[in-house]
N, C-alpha and C. Protein backbone atom coordinates (compact mmCIF):
# COMPACT_ATOMS: atom_id res chain seq x y z
N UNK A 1 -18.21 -5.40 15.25
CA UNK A 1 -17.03 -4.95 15.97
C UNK A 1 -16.53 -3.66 15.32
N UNK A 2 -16.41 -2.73 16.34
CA UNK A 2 -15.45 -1.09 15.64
C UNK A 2 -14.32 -1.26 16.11
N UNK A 3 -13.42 -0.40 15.54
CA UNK A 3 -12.26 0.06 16.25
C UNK A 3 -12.45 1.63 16.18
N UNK A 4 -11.12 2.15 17.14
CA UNK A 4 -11.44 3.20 16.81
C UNK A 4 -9.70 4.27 17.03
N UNK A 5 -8.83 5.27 17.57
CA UNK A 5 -8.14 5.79 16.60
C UNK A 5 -6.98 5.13 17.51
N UNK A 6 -6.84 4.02 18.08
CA UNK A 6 -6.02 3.17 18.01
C UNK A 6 -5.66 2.90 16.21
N UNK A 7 -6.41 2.27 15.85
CA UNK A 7 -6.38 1.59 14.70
C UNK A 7 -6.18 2.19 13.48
N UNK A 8 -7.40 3.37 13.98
CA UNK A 8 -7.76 4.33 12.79
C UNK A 8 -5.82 4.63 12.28
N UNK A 9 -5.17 4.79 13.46
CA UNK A 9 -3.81 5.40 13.37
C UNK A 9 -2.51 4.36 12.66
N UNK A 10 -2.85 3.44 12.99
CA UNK A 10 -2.00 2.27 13.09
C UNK A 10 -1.40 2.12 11.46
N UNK A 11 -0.17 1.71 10.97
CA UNK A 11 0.43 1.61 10.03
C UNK A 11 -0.38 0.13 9.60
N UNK A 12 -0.27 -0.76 10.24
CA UNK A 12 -0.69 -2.16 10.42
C UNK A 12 -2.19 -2.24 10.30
N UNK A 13 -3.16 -1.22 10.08
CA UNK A 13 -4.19 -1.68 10.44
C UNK A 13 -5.20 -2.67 9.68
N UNK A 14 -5.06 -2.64 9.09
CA UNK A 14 -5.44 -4.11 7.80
C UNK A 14 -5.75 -5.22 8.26
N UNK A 15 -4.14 -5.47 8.64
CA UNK A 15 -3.88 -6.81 9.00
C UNK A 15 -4.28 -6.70 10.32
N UNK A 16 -4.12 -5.97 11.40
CA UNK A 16 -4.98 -6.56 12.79
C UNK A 16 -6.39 -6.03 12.36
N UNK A 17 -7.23 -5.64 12.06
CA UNK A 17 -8.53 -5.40 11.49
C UNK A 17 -8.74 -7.52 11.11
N UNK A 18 -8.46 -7.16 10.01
CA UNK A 18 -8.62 -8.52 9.48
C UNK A 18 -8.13 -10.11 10.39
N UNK A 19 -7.12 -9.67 11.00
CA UNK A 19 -6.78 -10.88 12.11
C UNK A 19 -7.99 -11.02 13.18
N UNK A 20 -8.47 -10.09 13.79
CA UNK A 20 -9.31 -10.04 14.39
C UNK A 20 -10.73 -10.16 13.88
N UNK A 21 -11.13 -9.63 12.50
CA UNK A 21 -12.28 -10.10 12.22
C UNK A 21 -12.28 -11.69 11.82
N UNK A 22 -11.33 -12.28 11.60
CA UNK A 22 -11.13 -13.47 11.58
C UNK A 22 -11.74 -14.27 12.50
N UNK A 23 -11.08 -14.03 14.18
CA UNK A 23 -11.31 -14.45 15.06
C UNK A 23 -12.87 -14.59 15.74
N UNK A 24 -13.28 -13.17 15.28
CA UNK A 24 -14.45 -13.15 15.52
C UNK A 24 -15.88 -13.38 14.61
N UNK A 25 -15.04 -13.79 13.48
CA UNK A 25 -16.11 -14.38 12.47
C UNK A 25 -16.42 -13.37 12.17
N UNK A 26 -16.68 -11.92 12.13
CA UNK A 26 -17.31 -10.67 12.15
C UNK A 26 -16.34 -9.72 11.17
N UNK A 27 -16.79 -8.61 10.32
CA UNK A 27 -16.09 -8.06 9.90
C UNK A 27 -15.86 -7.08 11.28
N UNK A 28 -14.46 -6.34 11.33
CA UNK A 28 -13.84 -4.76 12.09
C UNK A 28 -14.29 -3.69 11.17
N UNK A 29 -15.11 -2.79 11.43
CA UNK A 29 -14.84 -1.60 10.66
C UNK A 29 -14.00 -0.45 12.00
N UNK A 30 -13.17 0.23 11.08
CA UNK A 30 -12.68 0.89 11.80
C UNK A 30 -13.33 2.63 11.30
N UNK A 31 -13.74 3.07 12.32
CA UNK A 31 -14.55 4.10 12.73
C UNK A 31 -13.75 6.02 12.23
N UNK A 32 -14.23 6.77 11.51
CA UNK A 32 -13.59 7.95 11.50
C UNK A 32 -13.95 8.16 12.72
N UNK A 33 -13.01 9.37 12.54
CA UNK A 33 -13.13 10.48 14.03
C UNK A 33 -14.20 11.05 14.39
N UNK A 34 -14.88 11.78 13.08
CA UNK A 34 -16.27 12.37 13.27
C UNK A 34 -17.69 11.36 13.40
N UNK A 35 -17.28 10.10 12.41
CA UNK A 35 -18.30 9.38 13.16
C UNK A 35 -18.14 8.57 14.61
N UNK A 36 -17.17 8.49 15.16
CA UNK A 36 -17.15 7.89 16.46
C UNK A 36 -17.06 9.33 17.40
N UNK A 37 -16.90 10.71 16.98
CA UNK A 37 -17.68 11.42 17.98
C UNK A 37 -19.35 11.36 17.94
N UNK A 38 -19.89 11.25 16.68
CA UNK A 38 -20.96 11.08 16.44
C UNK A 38 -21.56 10.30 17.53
N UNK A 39 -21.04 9.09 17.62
CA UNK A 39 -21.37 7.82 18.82
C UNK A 39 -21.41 8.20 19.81
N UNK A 40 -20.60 9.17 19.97
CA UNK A 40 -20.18 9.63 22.14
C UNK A 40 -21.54 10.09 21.70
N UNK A 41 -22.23 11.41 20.90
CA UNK A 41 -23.20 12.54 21.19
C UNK A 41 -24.43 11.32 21.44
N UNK A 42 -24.43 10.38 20.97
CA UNK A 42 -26.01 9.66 20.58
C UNK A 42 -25.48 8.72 21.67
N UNK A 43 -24.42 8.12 22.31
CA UNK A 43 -24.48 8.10 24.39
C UNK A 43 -24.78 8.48 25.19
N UNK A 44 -24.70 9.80 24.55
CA UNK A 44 -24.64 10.54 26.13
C UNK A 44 -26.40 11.26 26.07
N UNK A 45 -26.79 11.31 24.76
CA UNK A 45 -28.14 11.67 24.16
C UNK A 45 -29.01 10.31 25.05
N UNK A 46 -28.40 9.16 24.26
CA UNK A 46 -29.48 7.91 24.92
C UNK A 46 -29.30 7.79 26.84
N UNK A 47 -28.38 8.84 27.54
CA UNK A 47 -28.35 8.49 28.86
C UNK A 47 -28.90 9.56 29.54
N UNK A 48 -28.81 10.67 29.17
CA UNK A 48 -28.35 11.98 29.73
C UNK A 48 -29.73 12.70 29.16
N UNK A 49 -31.14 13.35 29.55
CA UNK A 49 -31.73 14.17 29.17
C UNK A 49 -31.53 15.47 29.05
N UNK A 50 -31.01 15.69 27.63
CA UNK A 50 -30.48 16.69 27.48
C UNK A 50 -31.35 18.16 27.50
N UNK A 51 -32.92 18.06 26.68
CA UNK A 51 -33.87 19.62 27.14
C UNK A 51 -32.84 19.83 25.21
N UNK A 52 -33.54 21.35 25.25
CA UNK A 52 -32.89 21.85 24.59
C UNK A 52 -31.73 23.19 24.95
N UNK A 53 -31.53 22.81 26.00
CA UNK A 53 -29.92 23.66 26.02
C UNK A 53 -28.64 23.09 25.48
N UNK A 54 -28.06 23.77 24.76
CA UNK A 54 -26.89 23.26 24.56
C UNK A 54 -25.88 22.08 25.77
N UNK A 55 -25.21 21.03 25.06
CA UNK A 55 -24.18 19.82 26.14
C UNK A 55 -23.04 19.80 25.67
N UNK A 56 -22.19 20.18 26.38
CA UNK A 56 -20.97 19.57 25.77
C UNK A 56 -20.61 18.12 26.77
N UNK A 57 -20.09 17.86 25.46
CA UNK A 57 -19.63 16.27 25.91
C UNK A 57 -18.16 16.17 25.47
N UNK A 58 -17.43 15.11 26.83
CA UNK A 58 -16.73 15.31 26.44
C UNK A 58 -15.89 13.19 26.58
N UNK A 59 -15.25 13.28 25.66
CA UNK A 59 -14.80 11.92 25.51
C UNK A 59 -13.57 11.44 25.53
N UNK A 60 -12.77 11.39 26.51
CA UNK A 60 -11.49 11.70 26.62
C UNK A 60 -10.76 10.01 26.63
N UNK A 61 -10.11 9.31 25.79
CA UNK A 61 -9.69 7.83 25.37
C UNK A 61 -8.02 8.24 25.89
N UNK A 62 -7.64 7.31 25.16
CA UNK A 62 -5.95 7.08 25.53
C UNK A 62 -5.50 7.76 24.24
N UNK A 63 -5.87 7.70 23.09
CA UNK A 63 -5.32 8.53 22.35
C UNK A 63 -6.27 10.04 21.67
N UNK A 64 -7.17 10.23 21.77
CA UNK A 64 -7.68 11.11 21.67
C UNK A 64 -8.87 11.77 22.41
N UNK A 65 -9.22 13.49 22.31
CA UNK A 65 -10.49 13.72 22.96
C UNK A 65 -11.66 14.05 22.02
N UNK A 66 -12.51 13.62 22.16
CA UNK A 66 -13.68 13.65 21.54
C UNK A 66 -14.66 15.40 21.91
N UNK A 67 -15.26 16.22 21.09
CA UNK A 67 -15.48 16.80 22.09
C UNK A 67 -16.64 16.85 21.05
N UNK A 68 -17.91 17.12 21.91
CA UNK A 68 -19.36 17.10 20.70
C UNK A 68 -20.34 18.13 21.61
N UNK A 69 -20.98 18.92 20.84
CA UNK A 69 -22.05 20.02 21.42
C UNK A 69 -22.98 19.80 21.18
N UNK A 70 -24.29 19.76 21.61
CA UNK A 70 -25.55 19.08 21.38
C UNK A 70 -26.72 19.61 22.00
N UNK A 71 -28.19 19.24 21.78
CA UNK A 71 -28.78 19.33 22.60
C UNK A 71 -30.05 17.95 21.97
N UNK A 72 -31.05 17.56 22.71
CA UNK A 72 -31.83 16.87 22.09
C UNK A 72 -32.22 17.01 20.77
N UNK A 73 -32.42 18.33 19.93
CA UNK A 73 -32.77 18.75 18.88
C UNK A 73 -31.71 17.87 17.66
N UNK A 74 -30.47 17.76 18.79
CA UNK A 74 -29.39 17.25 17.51
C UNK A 74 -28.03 17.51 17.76
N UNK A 75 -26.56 17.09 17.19
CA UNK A 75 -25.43 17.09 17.05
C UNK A 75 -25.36 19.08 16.48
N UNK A 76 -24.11 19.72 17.09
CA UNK A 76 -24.31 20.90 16.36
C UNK A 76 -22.80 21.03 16.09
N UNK A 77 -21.98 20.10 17.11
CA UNK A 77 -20.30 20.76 16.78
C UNK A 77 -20.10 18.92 16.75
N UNK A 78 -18.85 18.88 16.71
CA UNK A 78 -17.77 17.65 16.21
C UNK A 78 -16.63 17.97 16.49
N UNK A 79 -15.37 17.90 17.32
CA UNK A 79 -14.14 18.39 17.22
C UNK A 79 -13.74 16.93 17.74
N UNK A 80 -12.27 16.46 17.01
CA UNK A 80 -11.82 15.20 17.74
C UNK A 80 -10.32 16.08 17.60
N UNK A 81 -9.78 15.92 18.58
CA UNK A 81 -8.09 16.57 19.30
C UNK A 81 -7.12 15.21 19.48
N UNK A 82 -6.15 15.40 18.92
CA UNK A 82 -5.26 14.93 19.26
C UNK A 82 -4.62 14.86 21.05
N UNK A 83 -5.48 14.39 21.74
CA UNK A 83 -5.06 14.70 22.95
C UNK A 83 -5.40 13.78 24.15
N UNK A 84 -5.28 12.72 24.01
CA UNK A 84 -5.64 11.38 24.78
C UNK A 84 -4.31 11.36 25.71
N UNK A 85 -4.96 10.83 27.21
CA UNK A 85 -4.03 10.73 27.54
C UNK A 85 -2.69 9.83 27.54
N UNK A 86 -3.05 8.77 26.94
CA UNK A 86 -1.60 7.87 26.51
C UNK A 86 -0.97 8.81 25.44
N UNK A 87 -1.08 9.39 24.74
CA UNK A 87 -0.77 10.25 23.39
C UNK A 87 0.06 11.55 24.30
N UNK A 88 -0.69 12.18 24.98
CA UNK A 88 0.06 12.96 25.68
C UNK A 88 0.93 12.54 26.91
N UNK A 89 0.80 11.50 27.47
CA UNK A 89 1.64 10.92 28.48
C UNK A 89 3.20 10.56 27.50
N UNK A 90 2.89 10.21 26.33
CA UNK A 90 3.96 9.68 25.68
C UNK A 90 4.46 10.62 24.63
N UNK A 91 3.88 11.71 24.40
CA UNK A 91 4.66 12.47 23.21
C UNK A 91 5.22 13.70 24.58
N UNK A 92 4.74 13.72 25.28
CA UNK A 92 5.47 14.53 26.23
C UNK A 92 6.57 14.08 27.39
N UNK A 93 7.08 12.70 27.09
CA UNK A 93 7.67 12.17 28.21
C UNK A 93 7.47 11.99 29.36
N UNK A 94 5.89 11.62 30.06
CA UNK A 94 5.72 12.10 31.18
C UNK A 94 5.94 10.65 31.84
N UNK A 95 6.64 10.40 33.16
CA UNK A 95 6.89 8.91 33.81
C UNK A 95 6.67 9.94 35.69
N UNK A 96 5.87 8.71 35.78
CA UNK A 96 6.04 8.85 37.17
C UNK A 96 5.07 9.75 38.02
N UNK A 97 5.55 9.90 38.88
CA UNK A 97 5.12 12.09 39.35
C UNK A 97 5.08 12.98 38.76
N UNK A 98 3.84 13.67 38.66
CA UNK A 98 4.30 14.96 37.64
C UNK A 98 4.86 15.80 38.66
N UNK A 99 5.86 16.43 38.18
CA UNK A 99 6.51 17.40 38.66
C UNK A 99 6.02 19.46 38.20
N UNK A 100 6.14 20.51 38.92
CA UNK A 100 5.19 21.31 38.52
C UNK A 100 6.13 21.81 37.32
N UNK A 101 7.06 21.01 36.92
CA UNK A 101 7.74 21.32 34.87
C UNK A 101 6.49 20.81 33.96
N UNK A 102 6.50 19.41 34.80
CA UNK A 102 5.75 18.23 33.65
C UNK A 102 4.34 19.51 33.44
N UNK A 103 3.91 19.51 34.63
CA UNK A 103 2.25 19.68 35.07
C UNK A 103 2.43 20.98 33.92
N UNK A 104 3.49 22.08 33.82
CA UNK A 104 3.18 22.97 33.33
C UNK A 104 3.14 22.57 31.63
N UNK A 105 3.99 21.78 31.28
CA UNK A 105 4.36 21.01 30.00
C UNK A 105 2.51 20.52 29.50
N UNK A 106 2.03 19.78 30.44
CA UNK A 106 0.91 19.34 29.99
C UNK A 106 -0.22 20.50 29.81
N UNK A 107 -0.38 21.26 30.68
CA UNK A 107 -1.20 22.34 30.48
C UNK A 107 -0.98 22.63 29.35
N UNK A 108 0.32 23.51 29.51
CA UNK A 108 0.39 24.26 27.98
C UNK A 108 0.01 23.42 26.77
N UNK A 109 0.81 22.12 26.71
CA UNK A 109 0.65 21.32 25.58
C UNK A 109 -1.14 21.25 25.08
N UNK A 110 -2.16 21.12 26.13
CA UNK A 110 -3.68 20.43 26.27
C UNK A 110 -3.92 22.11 25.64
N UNK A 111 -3.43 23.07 26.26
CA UNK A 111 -3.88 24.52 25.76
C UNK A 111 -3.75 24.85 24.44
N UNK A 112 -2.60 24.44 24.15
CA UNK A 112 -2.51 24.78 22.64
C UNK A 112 -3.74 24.01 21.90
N UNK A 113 -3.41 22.83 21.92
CA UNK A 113 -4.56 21.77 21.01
C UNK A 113 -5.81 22.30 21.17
N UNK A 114 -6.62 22.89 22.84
CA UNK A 114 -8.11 23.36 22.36
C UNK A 114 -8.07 24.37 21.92
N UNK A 115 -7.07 25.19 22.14
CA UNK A 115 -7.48 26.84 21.68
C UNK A 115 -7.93 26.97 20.10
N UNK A 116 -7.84 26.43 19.62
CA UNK A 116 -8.05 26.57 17.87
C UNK A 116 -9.78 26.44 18.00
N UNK A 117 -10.25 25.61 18.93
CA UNK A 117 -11.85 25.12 18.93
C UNK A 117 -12.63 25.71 20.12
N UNK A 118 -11.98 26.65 20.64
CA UNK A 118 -12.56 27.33 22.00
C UNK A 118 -13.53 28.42 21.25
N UNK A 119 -13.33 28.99 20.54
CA UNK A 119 -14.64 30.34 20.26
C UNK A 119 -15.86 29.03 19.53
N UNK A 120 -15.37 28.12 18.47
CA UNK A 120 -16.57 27.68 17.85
C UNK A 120 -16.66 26.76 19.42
N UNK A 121 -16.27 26.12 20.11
CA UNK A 121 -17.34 25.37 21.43
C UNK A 121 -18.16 25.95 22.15
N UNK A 122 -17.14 27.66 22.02
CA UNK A 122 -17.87 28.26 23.18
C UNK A 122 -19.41 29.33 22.83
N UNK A 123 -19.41 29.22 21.42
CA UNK A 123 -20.18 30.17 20.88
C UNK A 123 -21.56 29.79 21.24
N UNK A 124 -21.70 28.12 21.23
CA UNK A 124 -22.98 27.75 21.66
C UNK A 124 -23.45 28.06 23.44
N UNK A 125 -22.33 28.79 24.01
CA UNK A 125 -22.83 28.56 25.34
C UNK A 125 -23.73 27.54 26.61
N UNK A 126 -22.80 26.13 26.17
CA UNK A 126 -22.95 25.16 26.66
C UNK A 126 -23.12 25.20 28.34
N UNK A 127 -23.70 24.58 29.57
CA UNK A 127 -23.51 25.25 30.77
C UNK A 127 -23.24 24.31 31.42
N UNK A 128 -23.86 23.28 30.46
CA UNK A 128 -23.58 21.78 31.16
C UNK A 128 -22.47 20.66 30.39
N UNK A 129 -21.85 20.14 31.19
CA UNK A 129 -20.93 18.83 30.60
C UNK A 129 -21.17 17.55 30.73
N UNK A 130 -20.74 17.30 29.95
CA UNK A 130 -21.01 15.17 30.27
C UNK A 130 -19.80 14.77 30.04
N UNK A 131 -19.14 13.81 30.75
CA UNK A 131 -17.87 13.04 30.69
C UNK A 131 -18.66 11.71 30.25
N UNK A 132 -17.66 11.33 29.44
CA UNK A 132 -17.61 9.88 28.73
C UNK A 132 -16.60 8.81 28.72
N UNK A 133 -16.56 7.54 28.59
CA UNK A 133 -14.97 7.23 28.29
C UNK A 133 -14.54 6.44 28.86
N UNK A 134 -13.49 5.81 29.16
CA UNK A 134 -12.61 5.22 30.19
C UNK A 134 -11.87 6.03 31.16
N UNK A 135 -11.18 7.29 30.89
CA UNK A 135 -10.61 7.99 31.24
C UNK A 135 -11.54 8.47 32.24
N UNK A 136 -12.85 8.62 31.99
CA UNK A 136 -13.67 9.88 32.56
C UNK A 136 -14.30 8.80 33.52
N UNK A 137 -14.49 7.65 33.30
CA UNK A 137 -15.05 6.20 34.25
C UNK A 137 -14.08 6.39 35.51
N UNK A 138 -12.59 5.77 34.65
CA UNK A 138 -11.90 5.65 36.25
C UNK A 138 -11.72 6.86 37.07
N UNK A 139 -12.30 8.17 36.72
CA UNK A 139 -11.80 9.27 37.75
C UNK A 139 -13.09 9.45 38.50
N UNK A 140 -14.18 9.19 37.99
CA UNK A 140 -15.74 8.91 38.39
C UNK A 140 -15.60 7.77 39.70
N UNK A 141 -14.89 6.67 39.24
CA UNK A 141 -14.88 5.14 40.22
C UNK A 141 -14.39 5.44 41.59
N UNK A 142 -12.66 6.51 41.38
CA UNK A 142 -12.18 6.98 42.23
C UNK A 142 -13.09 7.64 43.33
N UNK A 143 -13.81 9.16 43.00
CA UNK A 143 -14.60 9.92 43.28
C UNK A 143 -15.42 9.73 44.06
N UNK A 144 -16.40 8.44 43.06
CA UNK A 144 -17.37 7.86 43.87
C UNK A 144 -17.22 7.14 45.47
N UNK A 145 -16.04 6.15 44.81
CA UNK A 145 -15.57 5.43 46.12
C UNK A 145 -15.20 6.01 47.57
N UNK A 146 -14.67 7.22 47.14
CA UNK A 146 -14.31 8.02 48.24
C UNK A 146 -15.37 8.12 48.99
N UNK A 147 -16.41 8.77 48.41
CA UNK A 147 -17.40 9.25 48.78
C UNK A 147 -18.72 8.13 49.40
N UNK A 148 -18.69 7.25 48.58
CA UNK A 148 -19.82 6.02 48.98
C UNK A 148 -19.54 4.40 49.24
N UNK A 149 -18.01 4.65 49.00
CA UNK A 149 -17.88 3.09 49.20
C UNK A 149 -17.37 2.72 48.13
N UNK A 150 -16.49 0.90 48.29
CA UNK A 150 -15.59 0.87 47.25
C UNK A 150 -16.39 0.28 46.02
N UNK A 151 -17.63 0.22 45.99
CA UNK A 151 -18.19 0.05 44.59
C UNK A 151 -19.77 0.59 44.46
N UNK A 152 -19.44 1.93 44.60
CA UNK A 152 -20.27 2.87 44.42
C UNK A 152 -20.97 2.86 42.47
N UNK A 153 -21.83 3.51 42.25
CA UNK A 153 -22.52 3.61 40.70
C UNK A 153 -21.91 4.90 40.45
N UNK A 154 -21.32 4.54 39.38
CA UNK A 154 -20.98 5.72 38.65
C UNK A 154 -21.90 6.65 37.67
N UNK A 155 -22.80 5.78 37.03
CA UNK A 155 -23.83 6.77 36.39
C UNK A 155 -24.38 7.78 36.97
N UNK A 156 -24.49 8.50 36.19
CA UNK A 156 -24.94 9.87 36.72
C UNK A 156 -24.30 10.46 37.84
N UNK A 157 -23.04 10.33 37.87
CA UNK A 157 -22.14 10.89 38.46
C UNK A 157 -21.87 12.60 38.55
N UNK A 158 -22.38 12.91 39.65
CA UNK A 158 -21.71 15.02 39.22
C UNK A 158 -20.68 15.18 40.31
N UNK A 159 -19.22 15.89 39.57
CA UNK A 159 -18.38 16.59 40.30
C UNK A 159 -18.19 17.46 39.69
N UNK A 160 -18.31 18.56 41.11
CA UNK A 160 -18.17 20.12 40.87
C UNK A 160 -16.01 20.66 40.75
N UNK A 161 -15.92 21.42 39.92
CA UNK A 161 -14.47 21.91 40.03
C UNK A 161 -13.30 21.42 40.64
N UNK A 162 -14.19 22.35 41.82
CA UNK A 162 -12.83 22.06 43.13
C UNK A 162 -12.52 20.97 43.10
N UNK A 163 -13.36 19.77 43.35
CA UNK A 163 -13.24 18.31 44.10
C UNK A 163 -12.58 17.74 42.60
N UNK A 164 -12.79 18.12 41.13
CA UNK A 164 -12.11 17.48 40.32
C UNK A 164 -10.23 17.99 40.29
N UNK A 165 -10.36 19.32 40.75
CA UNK A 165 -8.97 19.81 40.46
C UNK A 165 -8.28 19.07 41.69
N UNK A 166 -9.00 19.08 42.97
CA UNK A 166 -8.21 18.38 44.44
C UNK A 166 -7.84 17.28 43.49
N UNK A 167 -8.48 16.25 43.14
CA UNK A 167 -8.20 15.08 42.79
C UNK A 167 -6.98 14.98 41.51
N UNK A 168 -6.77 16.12 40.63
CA UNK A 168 -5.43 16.18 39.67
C UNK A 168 -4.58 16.60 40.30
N UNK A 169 -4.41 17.26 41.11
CA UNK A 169 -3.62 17.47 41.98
C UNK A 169 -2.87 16.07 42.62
N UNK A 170 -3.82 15.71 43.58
CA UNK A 170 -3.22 14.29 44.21
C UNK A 170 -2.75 13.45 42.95
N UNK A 171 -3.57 13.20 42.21
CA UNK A 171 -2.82 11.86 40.98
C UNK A 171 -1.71 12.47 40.50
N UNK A 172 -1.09 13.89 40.60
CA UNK A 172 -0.15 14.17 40.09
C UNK A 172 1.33 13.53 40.35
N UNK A 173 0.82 13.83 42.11
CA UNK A 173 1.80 13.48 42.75
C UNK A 173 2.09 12.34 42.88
N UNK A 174 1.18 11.41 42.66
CA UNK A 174 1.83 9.77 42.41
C UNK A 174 2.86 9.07 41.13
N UNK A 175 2.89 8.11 41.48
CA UNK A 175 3.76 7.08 40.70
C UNK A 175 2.58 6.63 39.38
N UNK A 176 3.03 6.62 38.56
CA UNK A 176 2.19 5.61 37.61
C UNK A 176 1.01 4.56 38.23
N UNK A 177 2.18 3.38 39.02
CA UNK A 177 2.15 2.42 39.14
C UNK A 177 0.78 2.89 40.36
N UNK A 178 0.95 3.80 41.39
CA UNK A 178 0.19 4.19 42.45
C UNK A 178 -1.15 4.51 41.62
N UNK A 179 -1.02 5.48 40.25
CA UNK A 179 -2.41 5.68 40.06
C UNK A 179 -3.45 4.70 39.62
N UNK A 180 -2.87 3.84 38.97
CA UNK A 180 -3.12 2.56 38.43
C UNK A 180 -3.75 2.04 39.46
N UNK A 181 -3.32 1.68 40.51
CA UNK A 181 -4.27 1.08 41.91
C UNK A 181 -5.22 1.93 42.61
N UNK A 182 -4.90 3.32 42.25
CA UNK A 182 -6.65 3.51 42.66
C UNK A 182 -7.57 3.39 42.00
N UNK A 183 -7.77 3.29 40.26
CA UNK A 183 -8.38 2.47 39.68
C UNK A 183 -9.10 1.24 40.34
């Protein structure tokens, strides 16, 4: 059993580590940042034929984003951001609808955090992306469904730009509670 920066973060983490390895007879190790990006690259490596062009991958959780550059040859970058969306839903106050304050609040906020890692991501000239995650599942599930039915395969899923930005757009404008059910 891992954890990962739920835990990694947690004041408490000891004791639910240990409560839970209890339960499960199993020790918890709880995972650094760089080795549980490590994990996304050797996912998306064991799914995704990468060639040798550069991949960025990207791993977007509730509290943080994972971001890893790669190609079959090997791991070449590592960046983990403070920038998950429960983390940013909640250090930015966001409830409800985004409104175009919030929407601008979040941009900027997501802008600041990559810009520090934008020349070293971009230096490799990556062309291709891979989404990973939960985050990157349910917007895939959505996507798909639209498109093929309400329980379409998400693997190997490709959406181009537009059709991802149409779709932040619409979830903007909902309720919490609304986005939650298209899940």
């Amino acid at each position: 059993a891992v954890a990962t920066a739920a835990l990694r973060e947690a004041q408490n983490a000891r004791s639910v580590t240990d409560a839970v390895g209890t339960a499960l007879r199993a020790p918890v190790q709880v995972l650094s940042a760089a080795e549980e990006a490590r994990l996304v690259f050797q996912a998306i490596r064991g799914r995704v034929e990468l060639g040798g062009a550069p991949t960025l991958g990207l791993d977007l959780g509730g509290g943080n984003l994972s971001v890893v550059v790669g190609s079959s040859d090997g791991l070449q970058l590592v960046r983990t951001l403070r920038a998950g969306v429960a983390r940013l839903h909640t250090q930015l106050a966001l409830e409800g609808s985004l409104d175009a304050d919030a929407l601008r609040q979040l941009r900027l906020r997501v802008r600041e955090l990559l810009e520090p890692h934008l020349d070293a991501i971009g230096a490799f000239g990556a062309t291709r992306w891979v989404g990973v995650g939960g985050t990157v599942r349910a917007v895939a599930r959505i996507l798909a469904a639209r498109r093929r039915g309400a329980h379409a395969d998400t693997r190997g899923f490709f959406v181009e730009r537009p059709e991802l930005a149409a779709l932040g757009r619409e979830l903007a404008g909902l309720t919490t509670t609304e986005r939650e059910r298209l899940v």
